[in-house]
Protein backbone atom coordinates (compact mmCIF):
# COMPACT_ATOMS: atom_id res chain seq x y z
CA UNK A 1 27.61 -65.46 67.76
CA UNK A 2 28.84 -61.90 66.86
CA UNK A 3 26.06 -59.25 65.51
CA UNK A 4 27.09 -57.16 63.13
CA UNK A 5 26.18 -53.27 63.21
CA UNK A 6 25.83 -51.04 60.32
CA UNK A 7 28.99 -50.19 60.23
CA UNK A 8 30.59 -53.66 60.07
CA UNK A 9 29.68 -56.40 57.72
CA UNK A 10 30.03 -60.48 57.95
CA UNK A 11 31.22 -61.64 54.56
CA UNK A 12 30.51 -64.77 52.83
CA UNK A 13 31.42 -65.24 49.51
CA UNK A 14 29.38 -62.74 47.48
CA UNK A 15 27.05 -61.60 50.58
CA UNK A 16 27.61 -59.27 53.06
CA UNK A 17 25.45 -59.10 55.84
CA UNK A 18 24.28 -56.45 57.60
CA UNK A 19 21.84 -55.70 60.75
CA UNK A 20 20.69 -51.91 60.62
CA UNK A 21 21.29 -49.91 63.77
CA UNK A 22 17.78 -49.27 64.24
CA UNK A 23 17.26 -53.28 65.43
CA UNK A 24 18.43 -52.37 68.55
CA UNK A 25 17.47 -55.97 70.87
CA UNK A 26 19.78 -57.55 67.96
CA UNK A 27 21.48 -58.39 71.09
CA UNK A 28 18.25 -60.63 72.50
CA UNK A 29 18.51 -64.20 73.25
CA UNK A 30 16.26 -65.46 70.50
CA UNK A 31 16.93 -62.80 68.28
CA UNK A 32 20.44 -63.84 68.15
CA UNK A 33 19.73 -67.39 66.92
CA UNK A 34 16.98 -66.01 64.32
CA UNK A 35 19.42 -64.02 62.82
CA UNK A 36 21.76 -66.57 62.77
CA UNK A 37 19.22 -69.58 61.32
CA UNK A 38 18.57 -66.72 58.44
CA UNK A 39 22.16 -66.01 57.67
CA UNK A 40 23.12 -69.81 57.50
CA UNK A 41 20.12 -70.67 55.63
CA UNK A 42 20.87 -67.45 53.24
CA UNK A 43 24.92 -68.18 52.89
CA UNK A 44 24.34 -71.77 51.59
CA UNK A 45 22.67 -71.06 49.29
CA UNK A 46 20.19 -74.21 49.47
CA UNK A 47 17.38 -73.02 47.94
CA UNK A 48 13.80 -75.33 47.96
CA UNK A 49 16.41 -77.86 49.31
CA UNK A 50 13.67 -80.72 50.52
CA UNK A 51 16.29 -81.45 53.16
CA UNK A 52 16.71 -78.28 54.44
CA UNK A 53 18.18 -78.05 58.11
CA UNK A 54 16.95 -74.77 57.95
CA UNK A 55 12.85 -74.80 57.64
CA UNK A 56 9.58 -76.11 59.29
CA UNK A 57 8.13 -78.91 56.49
CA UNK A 58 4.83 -79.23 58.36
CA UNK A 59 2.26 -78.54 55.85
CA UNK A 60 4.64 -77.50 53.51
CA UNK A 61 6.34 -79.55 51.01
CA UNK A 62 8.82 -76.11 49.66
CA UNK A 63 8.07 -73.66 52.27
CA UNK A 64 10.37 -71.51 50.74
CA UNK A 65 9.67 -72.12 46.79
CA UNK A 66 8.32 -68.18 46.84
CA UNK A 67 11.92 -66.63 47.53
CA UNK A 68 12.98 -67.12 44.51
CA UNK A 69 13.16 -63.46 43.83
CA UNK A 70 16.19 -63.42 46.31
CA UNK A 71 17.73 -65.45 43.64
CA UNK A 72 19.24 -67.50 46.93
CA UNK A 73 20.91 -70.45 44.90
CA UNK A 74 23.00 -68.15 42.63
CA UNK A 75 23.98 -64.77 45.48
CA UNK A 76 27.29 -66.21 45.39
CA UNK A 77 28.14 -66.10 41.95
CA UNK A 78 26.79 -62.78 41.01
CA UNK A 79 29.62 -60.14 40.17
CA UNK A 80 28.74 -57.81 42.87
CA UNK A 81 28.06 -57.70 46.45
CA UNK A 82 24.87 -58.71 47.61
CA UNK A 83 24.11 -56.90 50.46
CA UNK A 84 21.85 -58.41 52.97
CA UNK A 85 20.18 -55.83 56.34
CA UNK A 86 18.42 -57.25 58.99
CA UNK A 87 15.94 -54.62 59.39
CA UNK A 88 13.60 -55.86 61.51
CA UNK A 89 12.76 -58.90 64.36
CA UNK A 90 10.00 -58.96 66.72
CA UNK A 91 7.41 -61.48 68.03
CA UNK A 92 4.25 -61.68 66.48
CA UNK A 93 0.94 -63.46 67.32
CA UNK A 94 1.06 -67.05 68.40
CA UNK A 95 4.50 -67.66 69.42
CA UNK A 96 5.86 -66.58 66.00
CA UNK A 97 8.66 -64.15 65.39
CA UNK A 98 8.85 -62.28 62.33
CA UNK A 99 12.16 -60.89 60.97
CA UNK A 100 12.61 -58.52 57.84
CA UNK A 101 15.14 -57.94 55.54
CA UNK A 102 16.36 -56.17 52.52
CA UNK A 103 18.77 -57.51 50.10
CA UNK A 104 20.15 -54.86 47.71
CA UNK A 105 22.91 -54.27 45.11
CA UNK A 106 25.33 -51.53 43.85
CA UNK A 107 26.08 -51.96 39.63
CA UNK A 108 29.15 -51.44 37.99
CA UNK A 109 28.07 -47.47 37.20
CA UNK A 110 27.38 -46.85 41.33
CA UNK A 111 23.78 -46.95 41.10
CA UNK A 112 22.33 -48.48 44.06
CA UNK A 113 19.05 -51.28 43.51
CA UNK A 114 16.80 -52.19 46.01
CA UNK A 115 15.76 -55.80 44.94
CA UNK A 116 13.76 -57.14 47.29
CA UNK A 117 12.80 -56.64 51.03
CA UNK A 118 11.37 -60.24 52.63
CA UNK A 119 9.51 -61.32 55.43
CA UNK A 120 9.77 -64.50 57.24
CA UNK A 121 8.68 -66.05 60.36
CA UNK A 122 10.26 -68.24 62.62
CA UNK A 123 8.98 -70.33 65.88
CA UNK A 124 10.07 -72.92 68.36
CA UNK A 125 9.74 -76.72 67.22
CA UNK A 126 10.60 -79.64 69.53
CA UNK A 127 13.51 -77.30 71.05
CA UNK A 128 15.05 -75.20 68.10
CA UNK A 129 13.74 -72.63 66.25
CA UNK A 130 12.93 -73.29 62.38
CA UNK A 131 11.88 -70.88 59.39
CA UNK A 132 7.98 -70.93 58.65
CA UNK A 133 6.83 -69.78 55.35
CA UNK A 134 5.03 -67.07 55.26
CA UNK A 135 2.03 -68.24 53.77
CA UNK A 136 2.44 -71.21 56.84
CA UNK A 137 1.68 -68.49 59.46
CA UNK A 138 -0.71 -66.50 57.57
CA UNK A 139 -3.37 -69.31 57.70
CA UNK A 140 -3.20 -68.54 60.90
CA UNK A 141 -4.14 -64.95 61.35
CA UNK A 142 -5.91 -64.60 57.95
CA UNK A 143 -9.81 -65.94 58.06
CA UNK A 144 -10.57 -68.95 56.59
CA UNK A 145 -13.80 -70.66 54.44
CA UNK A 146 -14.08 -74.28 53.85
CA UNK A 147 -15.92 -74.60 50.79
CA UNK A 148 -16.02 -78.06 49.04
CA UNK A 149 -12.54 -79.27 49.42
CA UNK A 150 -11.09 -75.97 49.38
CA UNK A 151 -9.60 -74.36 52.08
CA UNK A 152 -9.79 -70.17 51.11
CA UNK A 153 -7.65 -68.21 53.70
CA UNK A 154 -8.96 -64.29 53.06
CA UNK A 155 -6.98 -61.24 53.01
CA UNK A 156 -8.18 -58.64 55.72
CA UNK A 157 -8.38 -55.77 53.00
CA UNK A 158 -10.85 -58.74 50.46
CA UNK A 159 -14.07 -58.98 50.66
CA UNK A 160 -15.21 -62.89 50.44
CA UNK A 161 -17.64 -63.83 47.95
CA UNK A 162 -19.31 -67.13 48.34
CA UNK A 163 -20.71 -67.42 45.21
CA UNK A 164 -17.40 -67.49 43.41
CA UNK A 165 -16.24 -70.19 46.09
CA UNK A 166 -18.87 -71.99 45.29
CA UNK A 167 -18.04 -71.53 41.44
CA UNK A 168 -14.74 -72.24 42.27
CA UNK A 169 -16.21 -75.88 43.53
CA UNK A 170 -18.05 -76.72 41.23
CA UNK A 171 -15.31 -76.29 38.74
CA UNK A 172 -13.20 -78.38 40.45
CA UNK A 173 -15.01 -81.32 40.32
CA UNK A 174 -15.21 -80.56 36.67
CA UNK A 175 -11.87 -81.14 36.06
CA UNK A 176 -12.08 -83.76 38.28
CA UNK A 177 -14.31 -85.74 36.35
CA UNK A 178 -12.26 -84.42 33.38
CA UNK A 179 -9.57 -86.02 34.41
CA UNK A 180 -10.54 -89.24 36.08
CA UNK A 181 -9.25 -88.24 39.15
CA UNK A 182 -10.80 -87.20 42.78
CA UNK A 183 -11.47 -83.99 43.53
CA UNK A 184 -8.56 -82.05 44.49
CA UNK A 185 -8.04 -80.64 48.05
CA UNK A 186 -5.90 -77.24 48.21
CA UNK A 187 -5.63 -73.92 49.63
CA UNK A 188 -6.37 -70.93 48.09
CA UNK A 189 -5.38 -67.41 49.12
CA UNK A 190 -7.78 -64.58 47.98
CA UNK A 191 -6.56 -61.25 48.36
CA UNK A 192 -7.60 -58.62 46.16
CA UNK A 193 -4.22 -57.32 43.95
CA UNK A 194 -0.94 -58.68 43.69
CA UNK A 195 0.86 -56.13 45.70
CA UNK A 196 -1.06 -58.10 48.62
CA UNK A 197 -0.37 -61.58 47.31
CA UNK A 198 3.63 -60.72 46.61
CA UNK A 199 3.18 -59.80 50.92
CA UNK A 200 1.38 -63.33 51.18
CA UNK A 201 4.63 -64.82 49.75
CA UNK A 202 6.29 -63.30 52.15
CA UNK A 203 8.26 -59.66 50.23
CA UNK A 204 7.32 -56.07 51.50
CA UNK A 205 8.80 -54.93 48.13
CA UNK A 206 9.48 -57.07 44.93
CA UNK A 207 9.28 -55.48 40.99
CA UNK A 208 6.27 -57.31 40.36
CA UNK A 209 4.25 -56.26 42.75
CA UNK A 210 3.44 -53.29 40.95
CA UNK A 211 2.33 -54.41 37.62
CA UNK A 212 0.39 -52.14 35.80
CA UNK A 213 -2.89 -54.25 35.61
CA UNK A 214 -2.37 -54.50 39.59
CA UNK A 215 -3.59 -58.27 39.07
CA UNK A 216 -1.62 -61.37 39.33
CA UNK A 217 -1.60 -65.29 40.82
CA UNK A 218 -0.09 -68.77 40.37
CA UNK A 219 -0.52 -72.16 41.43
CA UNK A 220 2.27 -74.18 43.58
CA UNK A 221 1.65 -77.53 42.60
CA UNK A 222 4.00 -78.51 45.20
CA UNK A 223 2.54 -77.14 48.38
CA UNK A 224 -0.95 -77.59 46.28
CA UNK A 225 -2.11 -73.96 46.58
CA UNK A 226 -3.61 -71.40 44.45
CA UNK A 227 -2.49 -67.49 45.07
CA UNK A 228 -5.10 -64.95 43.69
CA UNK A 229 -4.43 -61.52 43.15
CA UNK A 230 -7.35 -60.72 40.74
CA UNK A 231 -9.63 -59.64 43.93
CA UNK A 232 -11.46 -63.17 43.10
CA UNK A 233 -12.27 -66.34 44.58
CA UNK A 234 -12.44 -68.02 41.26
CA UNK A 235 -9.30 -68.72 39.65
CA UNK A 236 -9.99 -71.89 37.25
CA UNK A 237 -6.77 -71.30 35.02
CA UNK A 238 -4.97 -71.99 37.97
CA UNK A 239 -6.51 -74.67 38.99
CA UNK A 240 -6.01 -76.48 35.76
CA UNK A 241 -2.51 -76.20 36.29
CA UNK A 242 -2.95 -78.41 39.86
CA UNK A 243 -4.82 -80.81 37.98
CA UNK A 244 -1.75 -81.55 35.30
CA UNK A 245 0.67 -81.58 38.06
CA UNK A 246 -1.52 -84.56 39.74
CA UNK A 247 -1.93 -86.70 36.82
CA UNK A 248 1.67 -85.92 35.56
CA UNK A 249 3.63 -84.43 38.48
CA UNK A 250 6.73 -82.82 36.39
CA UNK A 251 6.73 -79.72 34.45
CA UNK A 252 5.37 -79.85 31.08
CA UNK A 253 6.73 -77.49 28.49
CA UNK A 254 5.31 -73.95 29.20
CA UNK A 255 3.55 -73.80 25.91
CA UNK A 256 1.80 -77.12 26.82
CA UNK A 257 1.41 -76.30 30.45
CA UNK A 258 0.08 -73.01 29.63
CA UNK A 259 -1.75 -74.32 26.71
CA UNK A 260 -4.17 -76.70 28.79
CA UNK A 261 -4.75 -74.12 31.32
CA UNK A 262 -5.78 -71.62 28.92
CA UNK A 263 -7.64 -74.40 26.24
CA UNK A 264 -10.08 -74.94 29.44
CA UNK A 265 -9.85 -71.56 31.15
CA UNK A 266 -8.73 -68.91 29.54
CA UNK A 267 -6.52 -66.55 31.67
CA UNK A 268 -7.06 -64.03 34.35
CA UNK A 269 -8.14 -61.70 31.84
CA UNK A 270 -10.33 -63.10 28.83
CA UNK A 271 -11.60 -66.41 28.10
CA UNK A 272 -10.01 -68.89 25.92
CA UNK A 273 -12.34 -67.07 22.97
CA UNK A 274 -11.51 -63.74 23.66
CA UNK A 275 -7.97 -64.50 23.68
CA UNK A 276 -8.74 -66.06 20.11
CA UNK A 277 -10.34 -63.73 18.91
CA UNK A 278 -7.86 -61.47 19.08
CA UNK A 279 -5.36 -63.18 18.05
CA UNK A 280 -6.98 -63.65 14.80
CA UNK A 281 -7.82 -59.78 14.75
CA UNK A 282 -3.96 -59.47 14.63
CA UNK A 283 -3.46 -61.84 12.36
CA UNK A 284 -6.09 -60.31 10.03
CA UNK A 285 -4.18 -57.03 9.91
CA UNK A 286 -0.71 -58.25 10.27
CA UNK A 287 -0.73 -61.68 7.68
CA UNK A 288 3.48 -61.31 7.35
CA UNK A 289 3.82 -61.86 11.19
CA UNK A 290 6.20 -64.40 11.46
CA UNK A 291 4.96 -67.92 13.72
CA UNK A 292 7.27 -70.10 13.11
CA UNK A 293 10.28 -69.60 15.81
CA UNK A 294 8.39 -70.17 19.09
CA UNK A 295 11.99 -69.30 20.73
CA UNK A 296 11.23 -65.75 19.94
CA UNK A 297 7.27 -65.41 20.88
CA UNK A 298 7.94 -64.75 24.65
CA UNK A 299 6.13 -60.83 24.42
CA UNK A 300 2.06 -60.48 24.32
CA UNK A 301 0.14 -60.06 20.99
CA UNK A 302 1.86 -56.94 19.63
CA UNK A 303 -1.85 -54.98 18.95
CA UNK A 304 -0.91 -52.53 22.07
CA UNK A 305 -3.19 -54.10 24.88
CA UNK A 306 -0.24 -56.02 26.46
CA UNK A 307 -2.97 -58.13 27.78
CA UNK A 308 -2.76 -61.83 25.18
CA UNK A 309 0.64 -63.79 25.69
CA UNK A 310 0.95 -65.68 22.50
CA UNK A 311 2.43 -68.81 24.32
CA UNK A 312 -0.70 -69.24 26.04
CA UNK A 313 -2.92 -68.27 22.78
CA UNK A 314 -1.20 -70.56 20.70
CA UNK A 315 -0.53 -73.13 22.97
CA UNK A 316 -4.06 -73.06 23.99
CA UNK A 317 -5.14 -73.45 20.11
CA UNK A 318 -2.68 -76.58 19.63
CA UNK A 319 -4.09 -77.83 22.72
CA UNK A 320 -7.65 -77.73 21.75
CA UNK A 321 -6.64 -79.31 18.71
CA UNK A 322 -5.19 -82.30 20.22
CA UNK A 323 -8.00 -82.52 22.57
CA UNK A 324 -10.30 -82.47 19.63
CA UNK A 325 -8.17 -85.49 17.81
CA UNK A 326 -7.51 -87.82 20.84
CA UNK A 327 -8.99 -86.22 24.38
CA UNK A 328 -8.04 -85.73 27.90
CA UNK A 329 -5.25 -88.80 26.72
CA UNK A 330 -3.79 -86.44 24.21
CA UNK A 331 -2.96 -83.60 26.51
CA UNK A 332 -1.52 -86.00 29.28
CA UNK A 333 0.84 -87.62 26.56
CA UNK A 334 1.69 -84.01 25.44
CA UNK A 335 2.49 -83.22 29.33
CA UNK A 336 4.70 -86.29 29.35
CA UNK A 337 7.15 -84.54 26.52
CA UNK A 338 10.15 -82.89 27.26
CA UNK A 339 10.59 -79.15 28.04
CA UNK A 340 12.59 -78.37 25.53
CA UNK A 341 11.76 -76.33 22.31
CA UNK A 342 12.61 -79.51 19.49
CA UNK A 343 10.48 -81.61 22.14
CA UNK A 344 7.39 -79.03 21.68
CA UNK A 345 8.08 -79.54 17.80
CA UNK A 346 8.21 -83.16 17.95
CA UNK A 347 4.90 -82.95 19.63
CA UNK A 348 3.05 -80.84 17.24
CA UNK A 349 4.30 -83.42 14.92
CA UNK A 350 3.19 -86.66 16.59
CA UNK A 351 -0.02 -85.30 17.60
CA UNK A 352 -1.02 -82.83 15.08
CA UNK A 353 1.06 -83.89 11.89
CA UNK A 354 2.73 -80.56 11.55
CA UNK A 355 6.29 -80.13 11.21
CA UNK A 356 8.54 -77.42 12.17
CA UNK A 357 8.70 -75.63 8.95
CA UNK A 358 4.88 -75.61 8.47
CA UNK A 359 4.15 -74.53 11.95
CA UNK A 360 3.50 -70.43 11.12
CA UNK A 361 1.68 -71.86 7.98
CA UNK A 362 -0.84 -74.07 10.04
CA UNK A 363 -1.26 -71.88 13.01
CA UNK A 364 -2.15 -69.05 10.72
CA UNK A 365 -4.62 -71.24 8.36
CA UNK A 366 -5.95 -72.41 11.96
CA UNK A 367 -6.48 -68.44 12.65
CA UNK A 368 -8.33 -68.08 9.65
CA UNK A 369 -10.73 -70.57 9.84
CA UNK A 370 -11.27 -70.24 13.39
CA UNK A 371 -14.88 -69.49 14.99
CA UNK A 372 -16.11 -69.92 18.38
């Protein structure tokens, strides 16, 4: 294979790929086919491709479902050049070898944009070298509890706490119970901001990393995982979202989805209450608001915190409502809908007898009425 310097590029379709002139054993034997495994598995463009020629599946249903801030499946199309720089490749503990790269763009004006520099590891399997995630190797290196049925791998810069493990537990068989189910067994990765999560996924630099609240997390359902970023070991609202995915593995309409998790949860910043309660602080003061196109309710309560995402308040609300009318049975039927925004209506409708035209009317008559 022929390695690129600086000062020449490989292009493929909307990619050109670069190795900086710093990486100077880009020559090496194995470094050679790492950089070549990454540029095939970058240039088609497969992305969380179950088939993948490309990655390691042990232990890892989509080892690389947290690139998707490379935007992989779509480089091609874009209207500019995406430029791709090996930047780094070295061996790393346990046979691993890590290689880093940045992927940047120049718009239409000449401004250049950094959008993302990655990390991913790589290791010999049965005679060829495959892509680990980097979460994959990390359980390696990073310590690790066993508490209950959950495996917490710890961030060298957190400080464990047992008693939210143990919290953690205890909620889990909760929902559980809630849900007729066994207890779920998962991974969770504790770290204590996002910044440090967002390197767990495997990016030295993405946008959201530096969020203003510094906070952050998600659940793969897939790869049946929780991410923390609140500096926490318990993370129920995240959970919750395992739990849906178990009883009804497809994604749920984000309003529903998000709904549940926050109905039994809350969020990573206020209970379910809280969250209620200021919504119908807002509410109070602002009675014109208009409810009724969820299409356009994608930005936080508007009362200046930035801190209340009306999708989860109000989906949360319509969820508690349907629990209160038919149960756990109610939610998993609403899970079963479609994702779309007339299937969410259609919903409210079945379940809660509220039709599209009445939905600001009801929500806000819900609001005013509401106590804990």
């Amino acid at each position: 294979m022929s390695i690129a310097q600086t000062n020449e590029t490989k292009s493929i379709g909307g990619i050109d790929f670069y190795i900086h002139e710093e990486v100077t054993n880009v020559n090496g034997e194995v470094e050679k086919q790492l950089i070549e495994l990454w540029q095939n598995y970058i240039s088609d463009g497969n992305f969380q491709d179950v088939n993948s020629p490309y990655w390691s599946f042990e232990n890892m249903n989509v080892p690389d479902e947290n690139f998707w801030a490379i935007g992989i499946k779509n480089l091609k199309k874009k209207e500019y050049k995406v430029q791709c720089k090996v930047i780094g490749i070295f061996e790393v503990e346990n046979n691993y070898w890590s290689l880093i790269s940045s992927f940047s763009h120049i718009d239409a004006s000449g401004e250049l944009h950094l959008d993302v520099i990655s990390s991913v590891y790589a290791k010999k399997i049965d005679g060829r070298y495959l892509l680990i995630s980097n979460p994959e190797y990390l359980k390696s290196t990073f310590e690790h509890r066993k508490v209950g049925d959950i495996n917490y791998y710890v961030h060298p810069f957190h400080t464990f706490k047992l008693a939210e493990a143990e919290k953690m537990n205890e909620f889990n068989l909760e929902m559980a119970k809630e849900f007729g189910t066994e207890p779920l067994k998962f991974d969770y990765f504790v770290a204590s901001n996002a910044r440090d999560i967002a390197r767990t996924w495997g990016y030295e630099y993405m946008n959201r990393m530096y969020n203003p609240s510094g906070k952050g997390g998600i659940a793969s359902w897939r790869n049946m995982i929780i991410y923390s970023g609140n500096n926490s070991s318990f993370f129920p609202h995240e959970l919750v979202h395992l739990y849906t995915y178990n009883v009804v593995p497809k994604d749920p309409h984000l309003w529903v989805g998000e709904g549940i998790a926050t109905f039994y949860a809350g969020t990573s910043t206020y209970s379910f209450h809280d969250h209620m309660v200021k919504l119908k602080q807002f509410l109070d003061k602002n009675p014109e608001y208009d409810l009724s196109d969820i299409s356009k309710l994608k930005k936080t309560i508007p009362n200046g915190e930035h801190s209340s995402d009306l999708r989860y308040v109000i989906g949360g609300l319509l969820m508690k409502n349907i629990y209160k009318k038919q149960g756990v049975k109610g939610l998993i039927d609403a899970l079963k809908h479609g994702t779309s925004d007339k299937d969410f209506y259609q919903l409210i409708e079945d379940k809660l007898d509220v039709k599209k035209e009445n939905f600001d009317e009801y929500i806000k008559r819900e609001m005013k009425n509401y106590t804990e």
